[in-house]
N, C-alpha and C. Protein backbone atom coordinates (compact mmCIF):
# COMPACT_ATOMS: atom_id res chain seq x y z
N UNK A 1 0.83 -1.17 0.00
CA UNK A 1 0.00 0.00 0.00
C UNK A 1 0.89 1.25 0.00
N UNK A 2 0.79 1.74 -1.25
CA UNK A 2 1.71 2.96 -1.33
C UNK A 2 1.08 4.57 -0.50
N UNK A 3 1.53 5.06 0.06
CA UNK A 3 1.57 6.71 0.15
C UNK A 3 2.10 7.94 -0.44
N UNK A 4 1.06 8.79 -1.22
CA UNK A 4 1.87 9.98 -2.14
C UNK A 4 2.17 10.81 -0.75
N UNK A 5 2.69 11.72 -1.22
CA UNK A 5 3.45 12.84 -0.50
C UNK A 5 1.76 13.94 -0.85
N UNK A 6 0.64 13.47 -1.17
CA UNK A 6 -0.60 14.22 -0.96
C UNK A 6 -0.76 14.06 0.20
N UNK A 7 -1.19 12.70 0.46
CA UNK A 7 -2.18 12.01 1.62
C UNK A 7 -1.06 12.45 2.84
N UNK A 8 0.21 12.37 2.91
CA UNK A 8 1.39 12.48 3.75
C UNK A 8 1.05 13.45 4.12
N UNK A 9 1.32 14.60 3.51
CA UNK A 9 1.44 15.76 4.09
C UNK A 9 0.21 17.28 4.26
N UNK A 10 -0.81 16.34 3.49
CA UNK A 10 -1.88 17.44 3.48
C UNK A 10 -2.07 18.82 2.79
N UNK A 11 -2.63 19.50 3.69
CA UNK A 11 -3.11 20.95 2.49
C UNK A 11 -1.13 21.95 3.29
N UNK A 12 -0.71 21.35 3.67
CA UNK A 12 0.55 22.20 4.29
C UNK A 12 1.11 22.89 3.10
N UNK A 13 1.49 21.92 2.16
CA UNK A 13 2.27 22.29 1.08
C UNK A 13 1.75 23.55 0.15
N UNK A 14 0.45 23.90 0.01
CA UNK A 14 -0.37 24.65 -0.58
C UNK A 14 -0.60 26.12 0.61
N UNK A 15 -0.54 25.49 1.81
CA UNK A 15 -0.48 26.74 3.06
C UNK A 15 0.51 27.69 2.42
N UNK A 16 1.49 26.99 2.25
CA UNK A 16 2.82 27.34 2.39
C UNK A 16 3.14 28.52 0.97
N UNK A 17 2.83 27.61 0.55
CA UNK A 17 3.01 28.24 -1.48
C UNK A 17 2.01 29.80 -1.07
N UNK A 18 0.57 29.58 -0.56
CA UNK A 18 -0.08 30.68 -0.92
C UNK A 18 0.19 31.69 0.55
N UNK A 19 0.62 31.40 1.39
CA UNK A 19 1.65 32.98 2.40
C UNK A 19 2.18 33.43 1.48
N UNK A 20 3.14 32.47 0.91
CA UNK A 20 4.23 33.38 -0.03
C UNK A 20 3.60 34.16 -1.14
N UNK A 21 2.44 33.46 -1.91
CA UNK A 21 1.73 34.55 -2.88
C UNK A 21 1.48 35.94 -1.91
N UNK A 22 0.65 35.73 -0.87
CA UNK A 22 0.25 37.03 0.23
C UNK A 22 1.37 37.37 0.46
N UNK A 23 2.66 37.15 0.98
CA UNK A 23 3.95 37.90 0.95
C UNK A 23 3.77 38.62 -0.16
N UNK A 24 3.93 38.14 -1.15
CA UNK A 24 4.34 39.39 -2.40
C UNK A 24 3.06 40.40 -2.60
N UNK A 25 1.90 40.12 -2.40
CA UNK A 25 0.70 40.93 -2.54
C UNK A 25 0.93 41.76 -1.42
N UNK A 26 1.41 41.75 0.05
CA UNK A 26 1.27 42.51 0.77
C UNK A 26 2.76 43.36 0.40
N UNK A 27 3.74 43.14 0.08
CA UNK A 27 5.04 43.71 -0.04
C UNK A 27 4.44 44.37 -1.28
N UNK A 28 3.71 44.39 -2.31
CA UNK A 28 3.37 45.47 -3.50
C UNK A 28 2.55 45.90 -2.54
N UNK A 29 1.81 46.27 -1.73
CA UNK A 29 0.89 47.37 -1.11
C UNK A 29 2.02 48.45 -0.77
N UNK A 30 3.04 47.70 0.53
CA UNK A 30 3.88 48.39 0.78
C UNK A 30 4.54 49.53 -0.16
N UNK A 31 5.23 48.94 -0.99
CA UNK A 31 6.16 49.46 -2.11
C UNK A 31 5.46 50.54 -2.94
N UNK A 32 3.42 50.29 -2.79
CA UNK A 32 3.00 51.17 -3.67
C UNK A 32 1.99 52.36 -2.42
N UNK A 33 2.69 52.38 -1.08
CA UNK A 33 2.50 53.45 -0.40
C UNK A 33 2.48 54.90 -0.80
N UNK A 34 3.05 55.54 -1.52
CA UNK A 34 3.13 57.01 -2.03
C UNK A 34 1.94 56.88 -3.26
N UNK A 35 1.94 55.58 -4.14
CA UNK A 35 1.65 55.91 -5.13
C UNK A 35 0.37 56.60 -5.08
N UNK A 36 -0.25 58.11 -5.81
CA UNK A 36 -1.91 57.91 -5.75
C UNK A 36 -2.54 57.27 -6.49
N UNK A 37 -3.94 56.96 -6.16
CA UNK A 37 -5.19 56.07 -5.92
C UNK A 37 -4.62 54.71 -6.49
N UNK A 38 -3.61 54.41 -5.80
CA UNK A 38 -3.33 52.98 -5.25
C UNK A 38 -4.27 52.56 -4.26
N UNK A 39 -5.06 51.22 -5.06
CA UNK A 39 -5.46 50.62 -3.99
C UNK A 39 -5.09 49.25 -3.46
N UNK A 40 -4.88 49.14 -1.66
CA UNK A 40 -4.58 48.13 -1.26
C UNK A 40 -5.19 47.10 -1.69
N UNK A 41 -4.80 45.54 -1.91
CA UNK A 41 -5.25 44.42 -1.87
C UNK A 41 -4.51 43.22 -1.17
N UNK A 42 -5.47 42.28 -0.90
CA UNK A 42 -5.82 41.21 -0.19
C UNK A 42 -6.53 39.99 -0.37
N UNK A 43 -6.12 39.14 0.12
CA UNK A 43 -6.88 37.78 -0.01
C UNK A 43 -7.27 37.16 1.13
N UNK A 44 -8.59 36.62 1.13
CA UNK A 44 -8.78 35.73 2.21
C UNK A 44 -8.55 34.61 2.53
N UNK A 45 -7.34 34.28 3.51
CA UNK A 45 -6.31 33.16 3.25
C UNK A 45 -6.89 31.86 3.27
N UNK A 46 -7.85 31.96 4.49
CA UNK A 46 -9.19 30.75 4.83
C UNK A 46 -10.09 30.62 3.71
N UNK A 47 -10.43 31.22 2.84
CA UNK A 47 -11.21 31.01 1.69
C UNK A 47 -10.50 30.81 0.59
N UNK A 48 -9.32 31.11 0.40
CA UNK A 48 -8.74 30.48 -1.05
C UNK A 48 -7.77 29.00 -0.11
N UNK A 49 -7.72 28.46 1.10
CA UNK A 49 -7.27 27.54 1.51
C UNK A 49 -8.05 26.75 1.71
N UNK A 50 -9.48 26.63 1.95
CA UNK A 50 -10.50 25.62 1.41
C UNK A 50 -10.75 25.31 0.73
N UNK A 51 -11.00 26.39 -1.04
CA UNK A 51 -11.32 25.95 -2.13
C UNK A 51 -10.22 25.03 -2.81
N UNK A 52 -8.87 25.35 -2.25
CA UNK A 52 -7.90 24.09 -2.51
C UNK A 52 -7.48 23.29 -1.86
N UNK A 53 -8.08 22.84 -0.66
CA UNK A 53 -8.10 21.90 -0.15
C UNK A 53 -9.11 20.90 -0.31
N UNK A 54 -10.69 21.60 -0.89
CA UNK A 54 -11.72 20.95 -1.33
C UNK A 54 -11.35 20.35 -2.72
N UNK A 55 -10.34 21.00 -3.49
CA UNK A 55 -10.07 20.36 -4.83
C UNK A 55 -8.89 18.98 -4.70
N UNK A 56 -8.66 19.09 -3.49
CA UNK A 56 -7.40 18.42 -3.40
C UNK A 56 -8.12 17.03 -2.84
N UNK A 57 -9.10 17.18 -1.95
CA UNK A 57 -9.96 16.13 -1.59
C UNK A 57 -11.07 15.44 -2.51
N UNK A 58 -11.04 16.02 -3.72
CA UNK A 58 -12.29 15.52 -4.27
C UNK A 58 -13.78 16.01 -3.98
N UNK A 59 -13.80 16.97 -3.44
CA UNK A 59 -15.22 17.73 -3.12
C UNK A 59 -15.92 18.34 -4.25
N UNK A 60 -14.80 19.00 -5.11
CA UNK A 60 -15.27 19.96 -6.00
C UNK A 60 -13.96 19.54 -6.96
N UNK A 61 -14.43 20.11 -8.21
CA UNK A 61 -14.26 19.66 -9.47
C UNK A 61 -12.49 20.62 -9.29
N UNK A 62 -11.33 20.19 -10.06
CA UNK A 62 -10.25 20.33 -9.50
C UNK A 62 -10.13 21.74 -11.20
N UNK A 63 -9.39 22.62 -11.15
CA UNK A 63 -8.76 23.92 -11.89
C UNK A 63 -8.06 23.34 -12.97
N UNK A 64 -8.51 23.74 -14.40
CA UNK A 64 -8.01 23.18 -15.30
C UNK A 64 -6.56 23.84 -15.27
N UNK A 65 -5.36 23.05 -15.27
CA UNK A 65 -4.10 24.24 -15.51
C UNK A 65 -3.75 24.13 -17.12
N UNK A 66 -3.28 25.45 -17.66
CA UNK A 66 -2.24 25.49 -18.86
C UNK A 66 -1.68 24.80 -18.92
N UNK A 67 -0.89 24.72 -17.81
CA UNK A 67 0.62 24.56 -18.14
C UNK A 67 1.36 23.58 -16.89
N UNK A 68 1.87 22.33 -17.27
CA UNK A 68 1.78 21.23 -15.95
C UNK A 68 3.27 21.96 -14.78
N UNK A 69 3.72 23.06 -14.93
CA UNK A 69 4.45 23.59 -14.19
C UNK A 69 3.54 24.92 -13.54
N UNK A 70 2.14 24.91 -13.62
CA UNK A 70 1.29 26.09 -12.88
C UNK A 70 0.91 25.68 -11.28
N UNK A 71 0.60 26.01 -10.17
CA UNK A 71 0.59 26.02 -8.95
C UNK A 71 -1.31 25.21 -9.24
N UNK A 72 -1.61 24.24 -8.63
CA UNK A 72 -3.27 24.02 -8.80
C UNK A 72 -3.55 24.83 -7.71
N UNK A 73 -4.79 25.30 -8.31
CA UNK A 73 -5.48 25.82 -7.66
C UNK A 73 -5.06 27.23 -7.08
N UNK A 74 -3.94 27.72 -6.94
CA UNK A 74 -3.61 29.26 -6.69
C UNK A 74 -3.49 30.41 -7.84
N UNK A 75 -3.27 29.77 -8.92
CA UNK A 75 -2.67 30.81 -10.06
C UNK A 75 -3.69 30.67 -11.21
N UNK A 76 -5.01 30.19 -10.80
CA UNK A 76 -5.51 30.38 -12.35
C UNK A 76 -6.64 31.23 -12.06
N UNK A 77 -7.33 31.23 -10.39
CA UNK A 77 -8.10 32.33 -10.42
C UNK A 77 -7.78 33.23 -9.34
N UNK A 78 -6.48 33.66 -9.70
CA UNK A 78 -5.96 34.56 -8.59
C UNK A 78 -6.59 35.40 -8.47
N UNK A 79 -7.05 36.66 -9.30
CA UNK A 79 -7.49 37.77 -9.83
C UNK A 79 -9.07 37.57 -9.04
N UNK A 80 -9.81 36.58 -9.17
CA UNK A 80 -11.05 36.70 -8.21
C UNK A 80 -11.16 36.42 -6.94
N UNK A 81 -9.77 36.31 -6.23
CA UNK A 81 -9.72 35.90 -5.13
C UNK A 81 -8.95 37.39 -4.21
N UNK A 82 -8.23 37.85 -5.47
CA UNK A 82 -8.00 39.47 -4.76
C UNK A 82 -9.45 40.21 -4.04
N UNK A 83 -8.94 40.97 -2.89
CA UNK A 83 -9.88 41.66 -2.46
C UNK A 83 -9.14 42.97 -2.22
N UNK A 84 -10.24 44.33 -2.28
CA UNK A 84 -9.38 45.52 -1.91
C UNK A 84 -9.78 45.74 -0.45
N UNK A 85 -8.85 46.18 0.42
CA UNK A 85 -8.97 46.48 1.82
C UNK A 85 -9.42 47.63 1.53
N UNK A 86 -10.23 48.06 2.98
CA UNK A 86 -11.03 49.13 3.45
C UNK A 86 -10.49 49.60 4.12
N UNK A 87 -9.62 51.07 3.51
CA UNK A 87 -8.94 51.99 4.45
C UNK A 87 -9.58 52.35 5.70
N UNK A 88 -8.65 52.41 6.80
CA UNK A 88 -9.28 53.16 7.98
C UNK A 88 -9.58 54.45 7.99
N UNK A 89 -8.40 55.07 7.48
CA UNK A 89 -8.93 56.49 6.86
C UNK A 89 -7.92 56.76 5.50
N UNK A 90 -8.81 57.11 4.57
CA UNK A 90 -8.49 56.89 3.20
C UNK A 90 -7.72 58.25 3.15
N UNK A 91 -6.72 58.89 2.01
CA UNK A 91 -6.05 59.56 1.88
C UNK A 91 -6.31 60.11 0.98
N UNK A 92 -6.24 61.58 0.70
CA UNK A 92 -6.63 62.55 0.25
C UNK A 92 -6.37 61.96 -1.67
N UNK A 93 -5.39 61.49 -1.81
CA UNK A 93 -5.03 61.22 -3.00
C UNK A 93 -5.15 59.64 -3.57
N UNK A 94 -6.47 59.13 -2.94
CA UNK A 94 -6.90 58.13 -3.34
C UNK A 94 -6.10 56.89 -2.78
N UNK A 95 -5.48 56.92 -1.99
CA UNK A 95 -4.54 55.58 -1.56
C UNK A 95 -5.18 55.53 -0.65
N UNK A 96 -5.69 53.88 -0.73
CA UNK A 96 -5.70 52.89 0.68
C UNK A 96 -5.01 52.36 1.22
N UNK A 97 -3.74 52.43 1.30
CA UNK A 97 -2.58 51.82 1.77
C UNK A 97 -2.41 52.47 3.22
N UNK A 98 -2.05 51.52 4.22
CA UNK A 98 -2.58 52.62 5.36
C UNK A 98 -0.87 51.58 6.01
N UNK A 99 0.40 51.86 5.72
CA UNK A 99 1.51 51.47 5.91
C UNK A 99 1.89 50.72 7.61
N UNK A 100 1.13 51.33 8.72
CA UNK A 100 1.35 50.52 9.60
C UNK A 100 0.39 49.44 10.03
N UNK A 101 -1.38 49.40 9.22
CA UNK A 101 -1.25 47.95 9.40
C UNK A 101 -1.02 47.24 8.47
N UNK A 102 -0.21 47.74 7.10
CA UNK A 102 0.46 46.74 6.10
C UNK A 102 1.19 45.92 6.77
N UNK A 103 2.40 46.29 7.75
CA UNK A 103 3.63 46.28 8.02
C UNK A 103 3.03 45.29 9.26
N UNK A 104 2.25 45.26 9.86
CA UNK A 104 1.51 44.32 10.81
C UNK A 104 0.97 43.26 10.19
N UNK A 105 0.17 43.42 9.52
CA UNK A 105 -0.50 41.90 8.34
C UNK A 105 0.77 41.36 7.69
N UNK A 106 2.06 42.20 7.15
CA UNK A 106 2.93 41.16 6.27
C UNK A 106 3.67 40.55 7.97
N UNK A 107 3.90 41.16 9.22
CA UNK A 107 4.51 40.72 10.28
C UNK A 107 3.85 39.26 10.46
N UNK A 108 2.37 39.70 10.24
CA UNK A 108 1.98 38.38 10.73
C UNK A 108 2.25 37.25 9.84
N UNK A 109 1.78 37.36 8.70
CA UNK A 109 1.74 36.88 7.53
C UNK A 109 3.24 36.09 7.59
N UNK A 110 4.30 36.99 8.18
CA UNK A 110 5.39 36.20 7.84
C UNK A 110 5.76 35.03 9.14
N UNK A 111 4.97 35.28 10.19
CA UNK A 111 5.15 34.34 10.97
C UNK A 111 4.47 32.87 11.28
N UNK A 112 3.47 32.84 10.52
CA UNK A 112 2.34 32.19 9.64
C UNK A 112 3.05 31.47 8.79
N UNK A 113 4.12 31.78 7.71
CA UNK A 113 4.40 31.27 6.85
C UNK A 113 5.83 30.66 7.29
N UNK A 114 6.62 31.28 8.44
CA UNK A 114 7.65 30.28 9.32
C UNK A 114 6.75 28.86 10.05
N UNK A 115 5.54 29.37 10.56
CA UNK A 115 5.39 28.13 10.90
C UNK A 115 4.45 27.23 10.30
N UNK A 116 4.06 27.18 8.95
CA UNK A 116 4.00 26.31 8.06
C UNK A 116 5.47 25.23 7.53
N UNK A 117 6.20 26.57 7.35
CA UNK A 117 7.36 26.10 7.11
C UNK A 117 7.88 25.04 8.30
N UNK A 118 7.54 25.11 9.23
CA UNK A 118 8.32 24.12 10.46
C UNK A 118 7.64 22.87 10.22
N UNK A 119 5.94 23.16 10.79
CA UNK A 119 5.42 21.96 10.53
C UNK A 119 5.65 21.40 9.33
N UNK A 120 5.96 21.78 8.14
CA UNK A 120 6.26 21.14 7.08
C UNK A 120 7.43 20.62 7.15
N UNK A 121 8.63 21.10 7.93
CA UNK A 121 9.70 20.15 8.26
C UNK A 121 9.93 19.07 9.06
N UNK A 122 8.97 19.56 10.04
CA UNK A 122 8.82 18.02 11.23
C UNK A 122 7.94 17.03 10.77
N UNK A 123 7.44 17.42 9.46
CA UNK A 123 6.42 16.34 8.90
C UNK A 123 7.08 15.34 7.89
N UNK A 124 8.40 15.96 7.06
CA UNK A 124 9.60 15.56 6.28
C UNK A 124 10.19 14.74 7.48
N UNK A 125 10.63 15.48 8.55
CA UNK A 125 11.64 14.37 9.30
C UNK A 125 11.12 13.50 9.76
N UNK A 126 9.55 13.47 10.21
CA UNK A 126 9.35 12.21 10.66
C UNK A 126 8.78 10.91 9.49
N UNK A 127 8.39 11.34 7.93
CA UNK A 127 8.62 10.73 7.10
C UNK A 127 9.64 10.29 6.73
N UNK A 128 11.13 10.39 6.69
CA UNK A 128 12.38 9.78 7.12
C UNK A 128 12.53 9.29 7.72
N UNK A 129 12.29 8.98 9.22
CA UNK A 129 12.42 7.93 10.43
C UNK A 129 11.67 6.82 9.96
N UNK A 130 10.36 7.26 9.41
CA UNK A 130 9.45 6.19 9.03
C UNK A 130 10.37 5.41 7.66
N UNK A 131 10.62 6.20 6.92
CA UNK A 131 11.48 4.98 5.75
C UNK A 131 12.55 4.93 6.45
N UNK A 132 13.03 4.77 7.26
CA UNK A 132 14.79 4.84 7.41
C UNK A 132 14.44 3.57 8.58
N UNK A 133 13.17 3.28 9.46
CA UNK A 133 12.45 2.16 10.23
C UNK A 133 13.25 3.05 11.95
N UNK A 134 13.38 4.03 11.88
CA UNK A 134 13.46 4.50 13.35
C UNK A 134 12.27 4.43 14.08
């Protein structure tokens, strides 16, 4: 009875991939702080982490990809999964970018995505003990 590295390791691997998409979506908010009527965007991490975890389980019908080097399920309907944040107080020149709770959401965001990253390593090492018969 074989085991893929699906059933092994779960929706982790896909956790992991889509922080890092939200890393770069929240680091362009940052970067586009001055710009005017820049608007912030966002994703809802719990709602695009179900719809690919439901595809990954067989619930719902799985994302046709292009191209067999595309991410399933993160990169083909990125664009409807963006959301624009609701400035706290919006700026005279059309920017919603409101820089200190950017700088708080990517804080978190990045500590979120260290500890995906861990559990995804203690889940590797103890799949090694298991083939290695420790």
């Amino acid at each position: 009875m074989a085991i893929g590295f699906d059933q092994a390791l779960g929706v982790h691997p896909q956790a992991l991939l889509l922080r890092g998409k939200r890393a770069e979506l929240l680091a362009d908010n940052l970067a586009n702080s001055d710009t005017p009527g820049f608007k912030a965007r966002d994703i809802d991490f719990k709602q695009v982490l179900n719809r690919v975890n439901e595809q990954q389980t067989g619930k719902k019908l799985p994302l046709q990809q292009t191209h067999q080097d595309h991410l399933a399920g993160l990169s083909q309907k990125q664009d409807v999964d963006l959301l624009y944040r609701i400035p706290i107080q919006p700026a005279i020149d059309g920017n919603t970018v409101d820089t200190q709770q950017e700088y708080a959401i990517y804080a978190r965001n990045a500590m979120d995505y260290q500890s995906s990253f861990e559990f995804l390593n203690s889940k590797f090492k103890g799949l090694i003990k298991v083939i290695k018969g420790q």
